[in-house]
N, C-alpha and C. Protein backbone atom coordinates (compact mmCIF):
# COMPACT_ATOMS: atom_id res chain seq x y z
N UNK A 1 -48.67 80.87 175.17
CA UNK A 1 -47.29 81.13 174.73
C UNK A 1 -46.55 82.01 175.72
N UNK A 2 -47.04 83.09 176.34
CA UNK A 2 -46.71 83.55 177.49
C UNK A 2 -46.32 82.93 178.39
N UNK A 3 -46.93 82.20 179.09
CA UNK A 3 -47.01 81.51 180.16
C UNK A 3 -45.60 80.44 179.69
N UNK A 4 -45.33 79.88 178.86
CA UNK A 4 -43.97 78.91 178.02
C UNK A 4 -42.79 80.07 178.10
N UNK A 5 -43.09 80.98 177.93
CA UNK A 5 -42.09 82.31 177.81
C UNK A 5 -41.27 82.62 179.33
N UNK A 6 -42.24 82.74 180.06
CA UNK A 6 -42.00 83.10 181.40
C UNK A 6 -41.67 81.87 182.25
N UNK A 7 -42.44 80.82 181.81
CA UNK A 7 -41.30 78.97 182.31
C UNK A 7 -39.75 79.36 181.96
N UNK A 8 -39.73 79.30 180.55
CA UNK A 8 -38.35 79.53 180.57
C UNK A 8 -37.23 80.51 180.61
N UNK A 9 -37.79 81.78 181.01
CA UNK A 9 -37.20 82.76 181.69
C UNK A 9 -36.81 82.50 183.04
N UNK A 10 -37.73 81.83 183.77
CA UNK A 10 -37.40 81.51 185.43
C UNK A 10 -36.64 80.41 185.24
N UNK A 11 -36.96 79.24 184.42
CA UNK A 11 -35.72 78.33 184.28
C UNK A 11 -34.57 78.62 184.20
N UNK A 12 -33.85 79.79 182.98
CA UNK A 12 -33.13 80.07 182.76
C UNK A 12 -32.30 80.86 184.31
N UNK A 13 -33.55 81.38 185.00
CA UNK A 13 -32.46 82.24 185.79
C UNK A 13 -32.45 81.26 187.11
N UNK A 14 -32.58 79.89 186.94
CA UNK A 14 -32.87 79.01 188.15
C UNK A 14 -31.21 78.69 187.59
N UNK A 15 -31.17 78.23 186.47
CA UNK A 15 -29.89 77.37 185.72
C UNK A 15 -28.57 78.80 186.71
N UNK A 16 -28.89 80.15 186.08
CA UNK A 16 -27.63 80.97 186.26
C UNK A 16 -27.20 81.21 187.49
N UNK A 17 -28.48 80.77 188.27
CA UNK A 17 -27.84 80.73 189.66
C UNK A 17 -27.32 79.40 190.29
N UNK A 18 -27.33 78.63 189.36
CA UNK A 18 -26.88 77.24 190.05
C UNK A 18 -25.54 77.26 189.45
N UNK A 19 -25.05 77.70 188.34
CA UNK A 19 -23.72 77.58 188.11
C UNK A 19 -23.27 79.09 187.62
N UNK A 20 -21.56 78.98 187.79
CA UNK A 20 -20.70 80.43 187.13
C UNK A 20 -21.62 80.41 185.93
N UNK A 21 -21.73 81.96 186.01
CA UNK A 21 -21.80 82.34 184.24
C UNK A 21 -20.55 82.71 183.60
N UNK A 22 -20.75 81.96 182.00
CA UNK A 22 -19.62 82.38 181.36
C UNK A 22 -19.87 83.56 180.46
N UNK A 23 -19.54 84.72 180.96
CA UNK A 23 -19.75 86.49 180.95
C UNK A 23 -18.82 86.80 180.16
N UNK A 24 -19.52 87.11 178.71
CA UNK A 24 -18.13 88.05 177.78
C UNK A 24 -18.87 89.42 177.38
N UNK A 25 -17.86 89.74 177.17
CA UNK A 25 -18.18 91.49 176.70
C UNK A 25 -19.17 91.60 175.89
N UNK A 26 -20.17 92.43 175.67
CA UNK A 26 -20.98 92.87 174.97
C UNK A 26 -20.24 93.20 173.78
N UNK A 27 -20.17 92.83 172.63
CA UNK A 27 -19.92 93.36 171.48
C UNK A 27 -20.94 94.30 170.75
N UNK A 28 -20.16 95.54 170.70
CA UNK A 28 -21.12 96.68 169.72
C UNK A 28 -20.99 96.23 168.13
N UNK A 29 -22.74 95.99 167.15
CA UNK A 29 -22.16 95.73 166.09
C UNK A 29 -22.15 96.97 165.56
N UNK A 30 -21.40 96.67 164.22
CA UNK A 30 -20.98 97.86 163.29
C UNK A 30 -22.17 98.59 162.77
N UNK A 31 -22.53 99.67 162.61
CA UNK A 31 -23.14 100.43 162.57
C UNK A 31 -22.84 101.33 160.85
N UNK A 32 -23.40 100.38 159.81
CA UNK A 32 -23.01 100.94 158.50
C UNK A 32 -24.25 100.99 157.45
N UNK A 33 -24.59 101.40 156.37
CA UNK A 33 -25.65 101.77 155.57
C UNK A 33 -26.64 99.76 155.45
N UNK A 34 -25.17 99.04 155.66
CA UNK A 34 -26.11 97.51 155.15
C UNK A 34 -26.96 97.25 156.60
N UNK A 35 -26.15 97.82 157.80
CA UNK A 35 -26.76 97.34 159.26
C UNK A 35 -28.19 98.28 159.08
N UNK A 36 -28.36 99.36 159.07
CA UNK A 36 -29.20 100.19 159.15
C UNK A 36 -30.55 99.55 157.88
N UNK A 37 -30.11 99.26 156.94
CA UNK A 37 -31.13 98.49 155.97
C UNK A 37 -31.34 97.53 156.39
N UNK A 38 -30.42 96.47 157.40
CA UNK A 38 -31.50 95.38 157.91
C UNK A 38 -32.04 95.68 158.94
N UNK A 39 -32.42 96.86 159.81
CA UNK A 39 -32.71 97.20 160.70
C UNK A 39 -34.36 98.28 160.40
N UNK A 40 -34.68 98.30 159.19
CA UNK A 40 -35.82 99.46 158.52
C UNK A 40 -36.57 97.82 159.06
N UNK A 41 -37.72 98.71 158.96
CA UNK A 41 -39.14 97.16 159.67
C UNK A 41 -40.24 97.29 160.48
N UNK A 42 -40.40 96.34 160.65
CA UNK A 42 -41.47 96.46 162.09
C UNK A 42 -40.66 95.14 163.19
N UNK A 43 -40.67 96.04 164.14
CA UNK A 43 -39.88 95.13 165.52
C UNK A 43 -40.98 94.64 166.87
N UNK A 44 -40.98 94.05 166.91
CA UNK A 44 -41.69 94.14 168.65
C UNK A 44 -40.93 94.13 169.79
N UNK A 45 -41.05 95.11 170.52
CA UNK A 45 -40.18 95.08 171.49
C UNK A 45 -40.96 94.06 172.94
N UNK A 46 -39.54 93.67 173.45
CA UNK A 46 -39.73 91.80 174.42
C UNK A 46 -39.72 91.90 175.31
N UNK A 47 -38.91 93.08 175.99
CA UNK A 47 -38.02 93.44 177.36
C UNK A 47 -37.00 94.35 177.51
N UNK A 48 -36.90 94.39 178.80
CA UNK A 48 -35.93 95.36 179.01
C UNK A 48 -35.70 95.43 180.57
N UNK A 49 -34.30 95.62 180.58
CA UNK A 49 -33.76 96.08 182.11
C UNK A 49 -32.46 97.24 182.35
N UNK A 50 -33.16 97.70 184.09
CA UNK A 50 -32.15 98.65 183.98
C UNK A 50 -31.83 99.17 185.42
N UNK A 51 -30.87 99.40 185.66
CA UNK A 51 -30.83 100.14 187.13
C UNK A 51 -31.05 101.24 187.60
N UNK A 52 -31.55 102.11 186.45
CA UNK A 52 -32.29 103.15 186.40
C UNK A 52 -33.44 103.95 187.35
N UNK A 53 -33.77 104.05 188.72
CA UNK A 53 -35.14 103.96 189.08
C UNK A 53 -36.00 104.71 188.32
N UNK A 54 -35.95 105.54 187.39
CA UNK A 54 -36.86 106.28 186.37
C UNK A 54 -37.20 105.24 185.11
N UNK A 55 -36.45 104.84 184.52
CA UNK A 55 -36.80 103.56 183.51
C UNK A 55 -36.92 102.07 184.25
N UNK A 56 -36.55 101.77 185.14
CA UNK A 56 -37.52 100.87 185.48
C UNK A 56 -39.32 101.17 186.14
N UNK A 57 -39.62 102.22 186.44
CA UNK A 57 -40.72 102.66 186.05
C UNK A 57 -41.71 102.56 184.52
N UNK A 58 -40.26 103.20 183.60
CA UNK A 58 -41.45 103.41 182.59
C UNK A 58 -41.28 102.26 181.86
N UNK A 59 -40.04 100.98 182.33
CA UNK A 59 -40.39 99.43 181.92
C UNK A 59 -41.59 98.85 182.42
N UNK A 60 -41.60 99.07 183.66
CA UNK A 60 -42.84 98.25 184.00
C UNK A 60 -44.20 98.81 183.44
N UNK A 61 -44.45 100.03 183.14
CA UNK A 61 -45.53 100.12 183.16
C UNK A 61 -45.99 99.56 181.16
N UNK A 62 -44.92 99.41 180.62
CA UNK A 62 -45.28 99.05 179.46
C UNK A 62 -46.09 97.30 179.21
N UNK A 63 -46.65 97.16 178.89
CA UNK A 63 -47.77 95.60 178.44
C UNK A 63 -46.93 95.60 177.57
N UNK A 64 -47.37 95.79 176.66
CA UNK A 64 -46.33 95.67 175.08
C UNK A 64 -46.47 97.02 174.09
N UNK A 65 -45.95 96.46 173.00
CA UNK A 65 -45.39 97.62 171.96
C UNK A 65 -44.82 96.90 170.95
N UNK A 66 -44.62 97.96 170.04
CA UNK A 66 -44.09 97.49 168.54
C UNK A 66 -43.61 98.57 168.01
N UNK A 67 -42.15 98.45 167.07
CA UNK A 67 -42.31 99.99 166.38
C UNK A 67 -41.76 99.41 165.09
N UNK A 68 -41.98 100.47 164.45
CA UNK A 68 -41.37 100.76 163.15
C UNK A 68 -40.01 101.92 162.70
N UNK A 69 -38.83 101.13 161.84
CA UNK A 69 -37.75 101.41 161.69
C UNK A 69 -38.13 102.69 159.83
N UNK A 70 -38.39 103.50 159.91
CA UNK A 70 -38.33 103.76 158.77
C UNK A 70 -37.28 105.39 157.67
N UNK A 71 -37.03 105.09 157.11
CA UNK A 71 -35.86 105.90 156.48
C UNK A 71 -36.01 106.92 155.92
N UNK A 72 -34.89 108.00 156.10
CA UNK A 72 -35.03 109.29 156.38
C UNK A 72 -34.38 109.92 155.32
N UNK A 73 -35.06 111.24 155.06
CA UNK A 73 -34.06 111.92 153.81
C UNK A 73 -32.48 112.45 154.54
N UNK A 74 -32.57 112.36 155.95
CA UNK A 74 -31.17 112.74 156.37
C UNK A 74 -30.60 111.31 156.99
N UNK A 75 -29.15 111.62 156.59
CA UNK A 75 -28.36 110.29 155.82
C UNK A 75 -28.22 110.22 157.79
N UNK A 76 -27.97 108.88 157.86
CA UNK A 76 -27.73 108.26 159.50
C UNK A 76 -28.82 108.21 160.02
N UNK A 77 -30.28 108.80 160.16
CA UNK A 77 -31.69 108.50 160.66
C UNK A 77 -32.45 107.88 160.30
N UNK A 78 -32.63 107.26 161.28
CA UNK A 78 -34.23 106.88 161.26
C UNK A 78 -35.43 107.55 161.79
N UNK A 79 -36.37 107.22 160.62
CA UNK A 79 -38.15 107.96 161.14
C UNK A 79 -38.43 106.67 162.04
N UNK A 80 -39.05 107.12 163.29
CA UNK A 80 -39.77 105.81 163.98
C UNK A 80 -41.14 106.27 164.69
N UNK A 81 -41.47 105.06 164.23
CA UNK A 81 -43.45 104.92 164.88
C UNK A 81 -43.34 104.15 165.81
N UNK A 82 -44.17 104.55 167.07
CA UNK A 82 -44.22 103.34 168.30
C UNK A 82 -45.71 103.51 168.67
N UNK A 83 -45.92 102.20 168.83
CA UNK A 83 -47.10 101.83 169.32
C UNK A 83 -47.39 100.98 170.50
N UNK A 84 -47.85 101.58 172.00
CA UNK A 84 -47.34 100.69 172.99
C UNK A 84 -48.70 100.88 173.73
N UNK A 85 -48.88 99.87 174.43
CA UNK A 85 -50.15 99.76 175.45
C UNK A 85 -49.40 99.84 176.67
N UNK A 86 -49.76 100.92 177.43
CA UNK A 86 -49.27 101.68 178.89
C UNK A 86 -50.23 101.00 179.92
N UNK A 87 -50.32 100.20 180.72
CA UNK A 87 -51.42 99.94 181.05
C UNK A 87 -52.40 99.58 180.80
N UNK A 88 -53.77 100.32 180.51
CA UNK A 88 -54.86 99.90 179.60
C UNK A 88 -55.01 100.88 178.57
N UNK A 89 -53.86 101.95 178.29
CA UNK A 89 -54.06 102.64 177.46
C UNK A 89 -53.32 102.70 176.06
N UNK A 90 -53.88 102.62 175.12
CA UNK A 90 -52.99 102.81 173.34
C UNK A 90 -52.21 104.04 173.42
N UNK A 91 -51.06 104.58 173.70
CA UNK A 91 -50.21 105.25 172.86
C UNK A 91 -49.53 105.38 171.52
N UNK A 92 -49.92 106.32 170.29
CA UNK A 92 -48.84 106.05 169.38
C UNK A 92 -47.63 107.36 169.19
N UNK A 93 -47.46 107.06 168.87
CA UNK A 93 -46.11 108.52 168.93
C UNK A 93 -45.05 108.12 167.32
N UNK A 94 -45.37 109.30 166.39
CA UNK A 94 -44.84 109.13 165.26
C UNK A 94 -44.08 110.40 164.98
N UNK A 95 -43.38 111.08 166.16
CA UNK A 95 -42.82 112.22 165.96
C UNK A 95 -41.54 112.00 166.43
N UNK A 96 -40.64 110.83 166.94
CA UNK A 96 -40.05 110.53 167.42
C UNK A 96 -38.44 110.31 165.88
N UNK A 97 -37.41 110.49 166.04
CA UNK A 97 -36.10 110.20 165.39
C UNK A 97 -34.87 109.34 166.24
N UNK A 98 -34.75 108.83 165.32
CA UNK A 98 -32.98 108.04 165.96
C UNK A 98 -32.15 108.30 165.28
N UNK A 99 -31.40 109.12 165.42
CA UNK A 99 -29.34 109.71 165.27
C UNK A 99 -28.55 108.15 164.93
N UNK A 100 -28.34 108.16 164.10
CA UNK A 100 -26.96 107.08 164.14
C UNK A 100 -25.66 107.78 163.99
N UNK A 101 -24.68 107.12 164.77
CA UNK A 101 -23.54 107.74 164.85
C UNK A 101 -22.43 106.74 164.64
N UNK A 102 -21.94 106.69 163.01
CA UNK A 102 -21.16 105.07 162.43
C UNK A 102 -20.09 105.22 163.03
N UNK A 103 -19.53 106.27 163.33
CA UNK A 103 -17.64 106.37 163.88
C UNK A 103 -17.79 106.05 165.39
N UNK A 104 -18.53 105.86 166.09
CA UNK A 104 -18.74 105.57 167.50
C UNK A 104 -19.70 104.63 167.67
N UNK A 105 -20.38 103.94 166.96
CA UNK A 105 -21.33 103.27 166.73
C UNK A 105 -22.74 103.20 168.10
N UNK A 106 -22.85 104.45 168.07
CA UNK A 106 -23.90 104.99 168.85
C UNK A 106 -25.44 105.32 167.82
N UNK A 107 -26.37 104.92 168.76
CA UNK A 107 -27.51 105.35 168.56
C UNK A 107 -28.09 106.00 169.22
N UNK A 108 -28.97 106.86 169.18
CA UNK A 108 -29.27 108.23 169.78
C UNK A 108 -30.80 108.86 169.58
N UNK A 109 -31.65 109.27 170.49
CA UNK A 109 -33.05 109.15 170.65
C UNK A 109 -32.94 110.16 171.20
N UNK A 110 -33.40 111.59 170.74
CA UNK A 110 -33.67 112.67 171.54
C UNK A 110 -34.76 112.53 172.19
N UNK A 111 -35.23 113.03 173.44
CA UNK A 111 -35.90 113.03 174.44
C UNK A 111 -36.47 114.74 174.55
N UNK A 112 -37.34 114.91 175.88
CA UNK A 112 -38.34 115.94 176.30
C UNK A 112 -36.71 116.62 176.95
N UNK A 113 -36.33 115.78 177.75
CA UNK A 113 -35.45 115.98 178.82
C UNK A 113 -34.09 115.69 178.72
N UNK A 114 -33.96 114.73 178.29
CA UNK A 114 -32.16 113.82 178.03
C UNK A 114 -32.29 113.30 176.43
N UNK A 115 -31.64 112.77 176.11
CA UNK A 115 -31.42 111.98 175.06
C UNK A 115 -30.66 110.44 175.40
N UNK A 116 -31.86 109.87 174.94
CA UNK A 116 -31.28 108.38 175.07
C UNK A 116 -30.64 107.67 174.31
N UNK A 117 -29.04 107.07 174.65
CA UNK A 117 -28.12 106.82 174.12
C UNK A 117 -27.59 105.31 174.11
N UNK A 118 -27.68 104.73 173.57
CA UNK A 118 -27.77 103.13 173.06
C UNK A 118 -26.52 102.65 171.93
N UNK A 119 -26.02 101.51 172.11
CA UNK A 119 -25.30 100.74 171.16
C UNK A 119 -25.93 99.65 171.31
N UNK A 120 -26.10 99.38 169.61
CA UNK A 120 -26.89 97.75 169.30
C UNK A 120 -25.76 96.97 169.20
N UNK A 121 -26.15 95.84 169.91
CA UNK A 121 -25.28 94.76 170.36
C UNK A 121 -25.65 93.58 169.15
N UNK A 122 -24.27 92.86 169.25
CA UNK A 122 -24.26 91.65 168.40
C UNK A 122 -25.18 90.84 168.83
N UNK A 123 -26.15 89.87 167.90
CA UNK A 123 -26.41 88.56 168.41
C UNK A 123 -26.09 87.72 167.56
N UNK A 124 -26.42 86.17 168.72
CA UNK A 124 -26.04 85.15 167.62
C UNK A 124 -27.72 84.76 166.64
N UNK A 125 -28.40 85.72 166.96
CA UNK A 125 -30.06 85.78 165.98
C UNK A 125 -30.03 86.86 164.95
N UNK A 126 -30.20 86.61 163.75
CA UNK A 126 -30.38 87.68 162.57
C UNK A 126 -31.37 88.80 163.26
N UNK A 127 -32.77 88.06 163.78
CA UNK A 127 -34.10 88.92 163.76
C UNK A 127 -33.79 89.21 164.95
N UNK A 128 -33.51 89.61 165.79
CA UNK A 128 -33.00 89.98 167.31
C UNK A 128 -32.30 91.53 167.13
N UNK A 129 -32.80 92.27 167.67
CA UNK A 129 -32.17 93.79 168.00
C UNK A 129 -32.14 93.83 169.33
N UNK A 130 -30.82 93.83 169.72
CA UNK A 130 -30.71 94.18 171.60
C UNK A 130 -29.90 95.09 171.20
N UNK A 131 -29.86 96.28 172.21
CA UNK A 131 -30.15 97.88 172.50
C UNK A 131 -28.97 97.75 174.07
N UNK A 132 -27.55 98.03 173.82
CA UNK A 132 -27.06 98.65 175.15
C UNK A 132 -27.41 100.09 175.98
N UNK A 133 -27.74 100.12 176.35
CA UNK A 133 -28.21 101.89 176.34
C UNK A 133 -27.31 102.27 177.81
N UNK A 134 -26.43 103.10 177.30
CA UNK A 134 -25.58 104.13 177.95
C UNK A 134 -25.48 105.01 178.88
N UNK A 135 -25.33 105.41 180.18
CA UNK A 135 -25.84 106.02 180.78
C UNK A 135 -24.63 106.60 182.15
N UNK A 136 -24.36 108.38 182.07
CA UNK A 136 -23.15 108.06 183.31
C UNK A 136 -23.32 107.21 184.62
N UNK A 137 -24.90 107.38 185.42
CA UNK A 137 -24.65 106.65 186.39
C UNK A 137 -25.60 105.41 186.44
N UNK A 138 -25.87 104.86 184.89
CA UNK A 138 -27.08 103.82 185.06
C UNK A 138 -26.29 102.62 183.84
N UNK A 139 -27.08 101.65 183.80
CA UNK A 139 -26.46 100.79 182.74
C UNK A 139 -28.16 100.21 182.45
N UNK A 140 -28.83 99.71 181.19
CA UNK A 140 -29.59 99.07 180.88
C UNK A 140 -29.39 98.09 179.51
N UNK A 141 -30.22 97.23 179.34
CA UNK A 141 -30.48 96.56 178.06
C UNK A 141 -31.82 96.24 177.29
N UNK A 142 -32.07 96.15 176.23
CA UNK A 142 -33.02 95.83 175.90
C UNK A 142 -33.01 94.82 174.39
N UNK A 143 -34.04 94.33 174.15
CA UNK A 143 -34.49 93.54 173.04
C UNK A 143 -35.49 93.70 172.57
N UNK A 144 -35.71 93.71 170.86
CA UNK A 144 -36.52 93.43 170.62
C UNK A 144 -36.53 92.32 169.16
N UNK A 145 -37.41 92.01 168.75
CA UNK A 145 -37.63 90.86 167.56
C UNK A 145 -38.78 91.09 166.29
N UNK A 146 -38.24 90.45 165.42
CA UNK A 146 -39.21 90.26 164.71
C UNK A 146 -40.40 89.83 164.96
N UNK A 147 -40.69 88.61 165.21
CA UNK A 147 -41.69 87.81 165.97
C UNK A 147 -42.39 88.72 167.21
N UNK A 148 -43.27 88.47 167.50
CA UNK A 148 -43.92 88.45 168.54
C UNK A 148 -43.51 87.64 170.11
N UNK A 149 -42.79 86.09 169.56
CA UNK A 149 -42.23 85.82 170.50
C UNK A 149 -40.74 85.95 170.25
N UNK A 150 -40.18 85.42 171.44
CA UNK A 150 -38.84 85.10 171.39
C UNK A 150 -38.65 83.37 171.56
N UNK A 151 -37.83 83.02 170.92
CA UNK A 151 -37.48 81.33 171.17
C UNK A 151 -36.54 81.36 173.02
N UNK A 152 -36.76 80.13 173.04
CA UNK A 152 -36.13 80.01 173.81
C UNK A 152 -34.49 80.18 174.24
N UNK A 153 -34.12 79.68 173.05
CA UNK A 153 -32.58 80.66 172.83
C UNK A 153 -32.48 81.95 172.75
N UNK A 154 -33.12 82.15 172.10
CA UNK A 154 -33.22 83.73 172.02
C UNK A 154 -33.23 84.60 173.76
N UNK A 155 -34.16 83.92 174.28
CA UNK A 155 -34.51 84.41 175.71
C UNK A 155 -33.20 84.00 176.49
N UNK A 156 -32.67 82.96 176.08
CA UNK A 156 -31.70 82.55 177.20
C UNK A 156 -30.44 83.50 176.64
N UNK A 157 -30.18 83.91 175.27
CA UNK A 157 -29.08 85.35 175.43
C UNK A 157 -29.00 86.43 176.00
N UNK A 158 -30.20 86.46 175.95
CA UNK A 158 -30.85 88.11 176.52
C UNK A 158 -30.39 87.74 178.08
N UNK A 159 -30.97 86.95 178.33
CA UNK A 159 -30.95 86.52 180.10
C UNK A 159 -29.47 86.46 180.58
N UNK A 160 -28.56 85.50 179.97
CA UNK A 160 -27.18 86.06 180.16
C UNK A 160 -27.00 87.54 179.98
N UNK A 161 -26.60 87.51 179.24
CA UNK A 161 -26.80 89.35 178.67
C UNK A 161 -26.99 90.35 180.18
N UNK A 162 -28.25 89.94 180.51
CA UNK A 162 -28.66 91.03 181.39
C UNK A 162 -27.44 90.30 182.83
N UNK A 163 -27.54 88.99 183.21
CA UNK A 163 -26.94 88.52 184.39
C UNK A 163 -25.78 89.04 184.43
N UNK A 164 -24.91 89.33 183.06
CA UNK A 164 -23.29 89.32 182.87
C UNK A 164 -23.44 90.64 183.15
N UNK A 165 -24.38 92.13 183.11
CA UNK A 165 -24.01 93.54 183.16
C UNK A 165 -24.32 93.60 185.00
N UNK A 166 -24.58 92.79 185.57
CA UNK A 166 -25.20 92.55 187.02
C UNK A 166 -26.31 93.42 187.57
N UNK A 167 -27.04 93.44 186.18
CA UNK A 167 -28.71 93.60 186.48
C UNK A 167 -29.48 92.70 187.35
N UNK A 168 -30.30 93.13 187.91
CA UNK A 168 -31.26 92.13 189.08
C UNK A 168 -32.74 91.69 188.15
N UNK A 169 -33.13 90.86 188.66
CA UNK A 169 -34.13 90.24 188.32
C UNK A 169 -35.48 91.03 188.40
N UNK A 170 -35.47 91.69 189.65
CA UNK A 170 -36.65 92.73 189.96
C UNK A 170 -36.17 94.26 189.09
N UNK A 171 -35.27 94.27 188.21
CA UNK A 171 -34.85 94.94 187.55
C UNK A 171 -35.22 94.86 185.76
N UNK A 172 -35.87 93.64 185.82
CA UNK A 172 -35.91 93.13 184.17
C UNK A 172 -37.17 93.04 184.09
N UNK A 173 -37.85 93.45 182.80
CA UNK A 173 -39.38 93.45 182.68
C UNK A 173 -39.66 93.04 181.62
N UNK A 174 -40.95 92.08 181.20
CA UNK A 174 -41.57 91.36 179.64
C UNK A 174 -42.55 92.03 179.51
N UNK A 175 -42.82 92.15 177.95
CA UNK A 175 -44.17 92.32 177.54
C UNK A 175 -44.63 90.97 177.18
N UNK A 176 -46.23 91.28 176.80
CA UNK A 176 -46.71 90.17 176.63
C UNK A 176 -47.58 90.55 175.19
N UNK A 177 -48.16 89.35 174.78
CA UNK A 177 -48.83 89.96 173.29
C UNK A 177 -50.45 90.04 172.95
N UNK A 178 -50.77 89.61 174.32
CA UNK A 178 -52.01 90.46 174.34
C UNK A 178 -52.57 91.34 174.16
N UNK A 179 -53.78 91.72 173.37
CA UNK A 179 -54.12 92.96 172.92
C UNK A 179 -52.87 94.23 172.70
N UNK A 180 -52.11 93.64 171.72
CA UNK A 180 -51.77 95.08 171.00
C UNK A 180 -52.28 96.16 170.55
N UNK A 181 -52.34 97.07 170.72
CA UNK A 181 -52.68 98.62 169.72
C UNK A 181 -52.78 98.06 168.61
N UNK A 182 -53.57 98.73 167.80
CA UNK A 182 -53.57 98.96 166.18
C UNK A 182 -53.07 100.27 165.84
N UNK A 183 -52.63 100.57 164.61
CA UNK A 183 -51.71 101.96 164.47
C UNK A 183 -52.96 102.49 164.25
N UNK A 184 -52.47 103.46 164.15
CA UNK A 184 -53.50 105.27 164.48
C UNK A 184 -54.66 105.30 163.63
N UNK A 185 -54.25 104.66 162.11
CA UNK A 185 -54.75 104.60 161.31
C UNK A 185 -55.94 103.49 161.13
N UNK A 186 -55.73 102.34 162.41
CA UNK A 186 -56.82 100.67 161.80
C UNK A 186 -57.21 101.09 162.90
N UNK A 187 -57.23 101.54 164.46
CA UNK A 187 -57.81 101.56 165.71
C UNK A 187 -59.00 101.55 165.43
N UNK A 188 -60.21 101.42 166.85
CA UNK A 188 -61.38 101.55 166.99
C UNK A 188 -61.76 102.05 167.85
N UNK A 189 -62.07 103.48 167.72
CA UNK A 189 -62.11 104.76 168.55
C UNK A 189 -62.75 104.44 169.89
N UNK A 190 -63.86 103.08 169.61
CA UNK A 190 -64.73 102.77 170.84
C UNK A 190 -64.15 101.80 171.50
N UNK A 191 -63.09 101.39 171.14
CA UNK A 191 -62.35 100.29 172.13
C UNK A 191 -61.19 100.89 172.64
N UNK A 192 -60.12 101.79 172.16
CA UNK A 192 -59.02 102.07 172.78
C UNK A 192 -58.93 104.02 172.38
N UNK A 193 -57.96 104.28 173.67
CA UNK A 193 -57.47 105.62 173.88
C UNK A 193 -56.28 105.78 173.34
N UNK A 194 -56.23 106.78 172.35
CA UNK A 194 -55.11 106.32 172.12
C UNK A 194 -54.32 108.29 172.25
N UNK A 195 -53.57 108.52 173.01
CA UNK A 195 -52.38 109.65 172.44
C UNK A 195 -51.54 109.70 171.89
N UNK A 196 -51.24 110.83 171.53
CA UNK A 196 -49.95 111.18 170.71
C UNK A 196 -49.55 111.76 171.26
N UNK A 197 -47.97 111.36 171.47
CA UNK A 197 -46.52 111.70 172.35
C UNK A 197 -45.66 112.89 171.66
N UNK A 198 -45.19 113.42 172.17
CA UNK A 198 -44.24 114.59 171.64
C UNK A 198 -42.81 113.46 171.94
N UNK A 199 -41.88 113.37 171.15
CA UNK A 199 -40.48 112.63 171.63
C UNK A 199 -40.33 112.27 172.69
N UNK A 200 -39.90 111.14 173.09
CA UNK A 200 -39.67 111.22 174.79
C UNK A 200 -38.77 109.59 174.51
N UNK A 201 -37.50 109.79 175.64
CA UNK A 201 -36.65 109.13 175.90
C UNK A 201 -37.13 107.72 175.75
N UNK A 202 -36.12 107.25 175.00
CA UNK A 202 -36.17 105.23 174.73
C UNK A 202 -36.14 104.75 175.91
């Protein structure tokens, strides 16, 4: 399924270079108590790009990941769990919060160092969360899904998406769904390493 994933990722960016792209604005969606309830879950995150040279670092080094959206006694947050394989190593990190901000429709991830600052973008997919993330001298995007995979439509929005902000290709990174982590709680102490993260930037 990988290997079908990454056909039609290179297809797709064979197609965008053979003809104009038709490039429209990122639409921020609304950011209100019903968005935030379809947004509580478990997501897997797909990809991501950025012009960043510090986050395209800590894109690449991610295999995959998954998190969880879950709800907070303070009104606009989310509690979130992430679970990501760094290499060959299990990370989970369950100390982590996201700020929603409905009058600006910002989302917001305190960090060690910065705070990472994001607007979720419209799609034309219900189960699809793509992530603008904000930055004075950087621009990135990201996705993630319900599924494990992404359809092929699905991949080919994202792929515009990233072409239309004039992200580069050696700029955009996949996970794959091989050996995921198990949360903290199902792991098997003799197969994976796993730490726990203090907050740190989306």
């Amino acid at each position: 399924m990988l290997l079908a994933c990454i056909a039609a990722v290179l297809g797709l960016a064979h197609l965008l270079t053979a003809k104009p792209l038709d490039c429209e604005p990122l639409v921020p969606e609304t950011i209100d108590n019903a968005t935030m309830a379809k947004l509580l879950g478990k997501w897997f995150y797909i990809g991501g790009a950025s012009n960043h040279p510090r986050t395209v670092q800590e894109l690449e080094s991610i295999t995959n990941a998954y998190f969880f959206l879950y709800p907070s006694s303070q009104q606009d947050t989310f509690l979130v769990t992430e679970v990501m394989r760094l290499k060959d190593k299990c990370v989970v990190d369950n100390s982590s919060y996201i700020s929603v901000t409905q009058n600006n429709l910002t989302m917001i991830k305190p960090g060690s160092n910065e705070s990472s600052v994001a607007q979720l973008i419209k799609s034309s997919f219900k189960d699809i969360m793509t992530l603008y993330h904000v930055g004075e001298n950087h621009k990135g995007l990201s996705t993630s899904a319900r599924a494990q995979n992404m359809s092929t439509e699905q991949l080919e929005e994202f792929e515009t998406q990233v072409a239309c902000l004039g992200l580069k290709k050696e700029e955009t990174f996949y996970t794959n769904t091989k050996d995921l982590c198990p949360m903290e709680e199902e792991r098997d102490d003799k197969n994976h390493s796993v730490d726990m993260l203090e907050p740190a930037l989306g």
